[in-house]
Protein backbone atom coordinates (compact mmCIF):
# COMPACT_ATOMS: atom_id res chain seq x y z
CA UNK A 1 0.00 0.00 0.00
CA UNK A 2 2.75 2.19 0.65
CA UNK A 3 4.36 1.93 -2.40
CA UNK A 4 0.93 2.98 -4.13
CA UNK A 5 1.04 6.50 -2.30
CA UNK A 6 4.20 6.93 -3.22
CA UNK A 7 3.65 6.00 -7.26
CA UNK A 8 0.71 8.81 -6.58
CA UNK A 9 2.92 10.94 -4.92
CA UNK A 10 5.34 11.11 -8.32
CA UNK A 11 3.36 11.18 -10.61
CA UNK A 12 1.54 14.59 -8.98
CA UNK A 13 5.01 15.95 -8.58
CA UNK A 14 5.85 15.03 -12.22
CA UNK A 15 2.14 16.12 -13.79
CA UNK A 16 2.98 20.18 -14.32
CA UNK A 17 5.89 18.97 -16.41
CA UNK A 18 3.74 16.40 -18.77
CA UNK A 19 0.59 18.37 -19.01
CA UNK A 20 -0.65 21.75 -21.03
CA UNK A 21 2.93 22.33 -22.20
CA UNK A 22 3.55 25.72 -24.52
CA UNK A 23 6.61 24.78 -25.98
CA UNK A 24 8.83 25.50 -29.17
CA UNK A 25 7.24 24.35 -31.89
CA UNK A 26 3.99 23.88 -31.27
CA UNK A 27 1.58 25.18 -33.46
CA UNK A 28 -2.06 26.91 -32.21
CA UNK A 29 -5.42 26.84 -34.14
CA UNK A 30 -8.67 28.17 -32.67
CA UNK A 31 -10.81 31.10 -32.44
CA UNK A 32 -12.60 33.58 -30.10
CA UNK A 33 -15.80 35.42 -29.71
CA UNK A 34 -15.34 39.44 -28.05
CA UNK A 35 -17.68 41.26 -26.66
CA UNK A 36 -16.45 45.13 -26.98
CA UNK A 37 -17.40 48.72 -25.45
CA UNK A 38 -16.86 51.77 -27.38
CA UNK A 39 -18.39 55.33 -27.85
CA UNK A 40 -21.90 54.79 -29.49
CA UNK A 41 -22.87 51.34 -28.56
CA UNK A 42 -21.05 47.87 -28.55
CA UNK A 43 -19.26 45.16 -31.28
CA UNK A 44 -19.20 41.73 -31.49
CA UNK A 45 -16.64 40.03 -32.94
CA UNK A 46 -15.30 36.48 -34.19
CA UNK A 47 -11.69 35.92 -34.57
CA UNK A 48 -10.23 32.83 -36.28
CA UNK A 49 -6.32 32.10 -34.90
CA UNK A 50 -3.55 30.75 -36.23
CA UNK A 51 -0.23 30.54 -34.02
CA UNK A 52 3.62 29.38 -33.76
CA UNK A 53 5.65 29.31 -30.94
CA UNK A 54 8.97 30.01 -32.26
CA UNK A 55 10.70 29.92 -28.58
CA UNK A 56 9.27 28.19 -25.22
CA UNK A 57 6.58 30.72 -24.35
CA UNK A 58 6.76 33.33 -26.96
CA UNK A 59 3.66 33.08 -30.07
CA UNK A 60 3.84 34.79 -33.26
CA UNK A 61 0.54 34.30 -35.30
CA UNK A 62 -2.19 36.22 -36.90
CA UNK A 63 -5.70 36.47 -36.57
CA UNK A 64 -9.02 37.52 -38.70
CA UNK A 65 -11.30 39.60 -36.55
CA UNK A 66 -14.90 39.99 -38.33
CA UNK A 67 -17.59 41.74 -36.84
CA UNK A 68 -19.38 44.80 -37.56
CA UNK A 69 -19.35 44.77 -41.01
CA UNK A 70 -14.93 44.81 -40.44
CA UNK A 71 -12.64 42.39 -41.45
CA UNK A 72 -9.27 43.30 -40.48
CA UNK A 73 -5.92 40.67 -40.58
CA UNK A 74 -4.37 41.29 -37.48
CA UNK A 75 -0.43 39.59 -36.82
CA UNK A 76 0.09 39.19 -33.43
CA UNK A 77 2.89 38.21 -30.37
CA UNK A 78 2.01 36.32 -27.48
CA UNK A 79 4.15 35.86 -23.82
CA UNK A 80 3.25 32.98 -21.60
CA UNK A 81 3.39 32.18 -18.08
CA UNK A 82 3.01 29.19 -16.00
CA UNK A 83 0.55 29.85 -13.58
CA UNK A 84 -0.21 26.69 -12.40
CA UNK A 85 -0.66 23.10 -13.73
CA UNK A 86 -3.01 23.56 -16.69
CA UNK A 87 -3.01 27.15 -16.62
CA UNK A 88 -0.97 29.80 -17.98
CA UNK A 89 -1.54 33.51 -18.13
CA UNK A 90 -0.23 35.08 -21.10
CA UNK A 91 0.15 38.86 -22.51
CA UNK A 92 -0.62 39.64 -26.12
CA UNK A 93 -0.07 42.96 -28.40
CA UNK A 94 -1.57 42.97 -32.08
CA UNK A 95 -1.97 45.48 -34.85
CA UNK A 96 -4.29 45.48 -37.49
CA UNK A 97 -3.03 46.75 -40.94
CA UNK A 98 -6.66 47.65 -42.49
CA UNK A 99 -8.50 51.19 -42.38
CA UNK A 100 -9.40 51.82 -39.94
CA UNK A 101 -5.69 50.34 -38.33
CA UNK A 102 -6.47 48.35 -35.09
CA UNK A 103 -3.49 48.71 -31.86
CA UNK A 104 -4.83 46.09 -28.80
CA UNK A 105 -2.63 45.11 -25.76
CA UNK A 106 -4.65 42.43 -23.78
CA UNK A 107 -4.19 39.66 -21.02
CA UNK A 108 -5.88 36.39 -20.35
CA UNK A 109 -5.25 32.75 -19.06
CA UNK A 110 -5.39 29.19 -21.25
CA UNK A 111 -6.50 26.66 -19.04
CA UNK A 112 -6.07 22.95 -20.31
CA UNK A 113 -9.14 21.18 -20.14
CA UNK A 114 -6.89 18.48 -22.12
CA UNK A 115 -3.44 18.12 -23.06
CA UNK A 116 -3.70 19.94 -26.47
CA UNK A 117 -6.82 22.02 -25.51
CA UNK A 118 -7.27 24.97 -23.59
CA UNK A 119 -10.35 27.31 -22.57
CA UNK A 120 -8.83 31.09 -23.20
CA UNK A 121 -10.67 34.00 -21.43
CA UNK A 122 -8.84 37.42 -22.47
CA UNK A 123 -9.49 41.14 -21.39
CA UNK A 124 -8.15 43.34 -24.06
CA UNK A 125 -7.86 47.57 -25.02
CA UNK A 126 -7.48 48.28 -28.68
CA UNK A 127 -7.15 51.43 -29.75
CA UNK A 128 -8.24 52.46 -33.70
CA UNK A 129 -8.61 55.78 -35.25
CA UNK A 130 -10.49 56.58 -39.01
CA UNK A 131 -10.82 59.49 -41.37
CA UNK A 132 -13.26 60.40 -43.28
CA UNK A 133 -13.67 62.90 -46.10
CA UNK A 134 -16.05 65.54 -47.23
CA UNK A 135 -15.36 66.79 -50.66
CA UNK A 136 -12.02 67.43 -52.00
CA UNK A 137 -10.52 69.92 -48.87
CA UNK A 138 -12.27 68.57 -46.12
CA UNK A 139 -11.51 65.48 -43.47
CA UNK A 140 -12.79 64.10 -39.81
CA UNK A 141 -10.36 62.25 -38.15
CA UNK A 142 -11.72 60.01 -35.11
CA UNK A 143 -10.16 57.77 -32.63
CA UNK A 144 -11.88 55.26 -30.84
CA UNK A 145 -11.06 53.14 -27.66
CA UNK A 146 -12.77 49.81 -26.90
CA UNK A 147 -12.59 47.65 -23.91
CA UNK A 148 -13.31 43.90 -24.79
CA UNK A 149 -13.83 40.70 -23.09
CA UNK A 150 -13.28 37.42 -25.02
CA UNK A 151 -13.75 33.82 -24.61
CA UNK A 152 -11.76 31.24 -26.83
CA UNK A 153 -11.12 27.53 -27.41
CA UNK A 154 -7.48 26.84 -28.37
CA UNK A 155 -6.04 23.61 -30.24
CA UNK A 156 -2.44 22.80 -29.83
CA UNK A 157 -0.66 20.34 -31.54
C-alpha cells in the first residue's frame, strides 16, 4: 500500500511537467468570440487564430477579426506564463493593418481542459482611429477606444 502512495505521490510531482505544455514548436489553431465597449454602442466580434511558438513561451501568429461589417488581418505576439498546472496567463499585443488600423494590448489565461486544448478567457484595449472625407478639402479624423472581453477555445498540436 505504501508503495501505491508513493507511485501517486510522483506522478503529482511530475504532472505540471507532462501536461498543457507551450513549448517551441507547437503550433495553435482556434478562435474567439469578443464582446467590446466603445463610444456609441457595442461590437461583437469572431476571430479565427492561427499561431507558432517560435521559442518556449513566446507566439507569433495572426488572426481575422470579423464583426461589424470589419474584417481586419491582425499579426500578433504572445508571452506565456506558468501559472499553475493547466493554466498559464499570457500577454498579447496585435496590430491590425486595415482602415481603420487596429493597436490592442490584452491579457488572459489558457486553461487545459486536455493536453492539447485549452479554454482562453482574455481582457483586451485596442485602440483604432479613421478618417473620413467631405469633398475634396475637407476630413474628420476620429479615434476610438474599446474595452473587450473574449472567450476562446485553443487547439495545440
Amino acid at each position: 500500500m505504501n508503495k501505491i502512495y508513493k507511485l501517486i505521490f510522483i506522478i503529482i510531482l511530475f504532472s505540471n511537467y507532462t501536461f498543457g505544455q507551450i513549448e517551441k514548436g507547437k503550433m495553435l489553431i482556434g478562435g474567439s468570440l469578443d464582446f467590446a465597449s466603445q463610444e456609441g454602442g457595442s461590437i461583437t466580434t469572431f476571430s479565427p487564430t492561427f499561431g507558432y511558438l517560435f521559442t518556449d513561451n513566446i507566439m507569433g501568429g495572426v488572426s481575422l477579426n470579423t464583426g461589424d461589417g470589419n474584417t481586419q488581418f491582425t499579426p500578433f505576439v504572445r508571452y506565456y506564463k506558468p501559472i499553475k498546472e493547466r493554466i498559464f496567463g499570457f500577454g498579447t499585443v496585435s496590430y491590425g493593418f486595415s482602415s481603420p488600423g487596429l493597436f490592442t494590448i490584452g491579457a488572459g489565461i489558457n486553461y487545459f481542459i486536455t493536453d492539447n486544448v485549452s479554454l482562453e478567457p482574455i481582457l483586451s484595449f485596442s485602440h483604432f482611429g479613421t478618417s473620413e472625407s467631405y469633398g475634396s478639402n475637407t476630413s474628420v479624423s476620429r479615434s476610438y477606444n474599446t474595452i473587450s472581453l473574449g472567450m476562446g477555445i485553443q487547439f495545440f498540436f
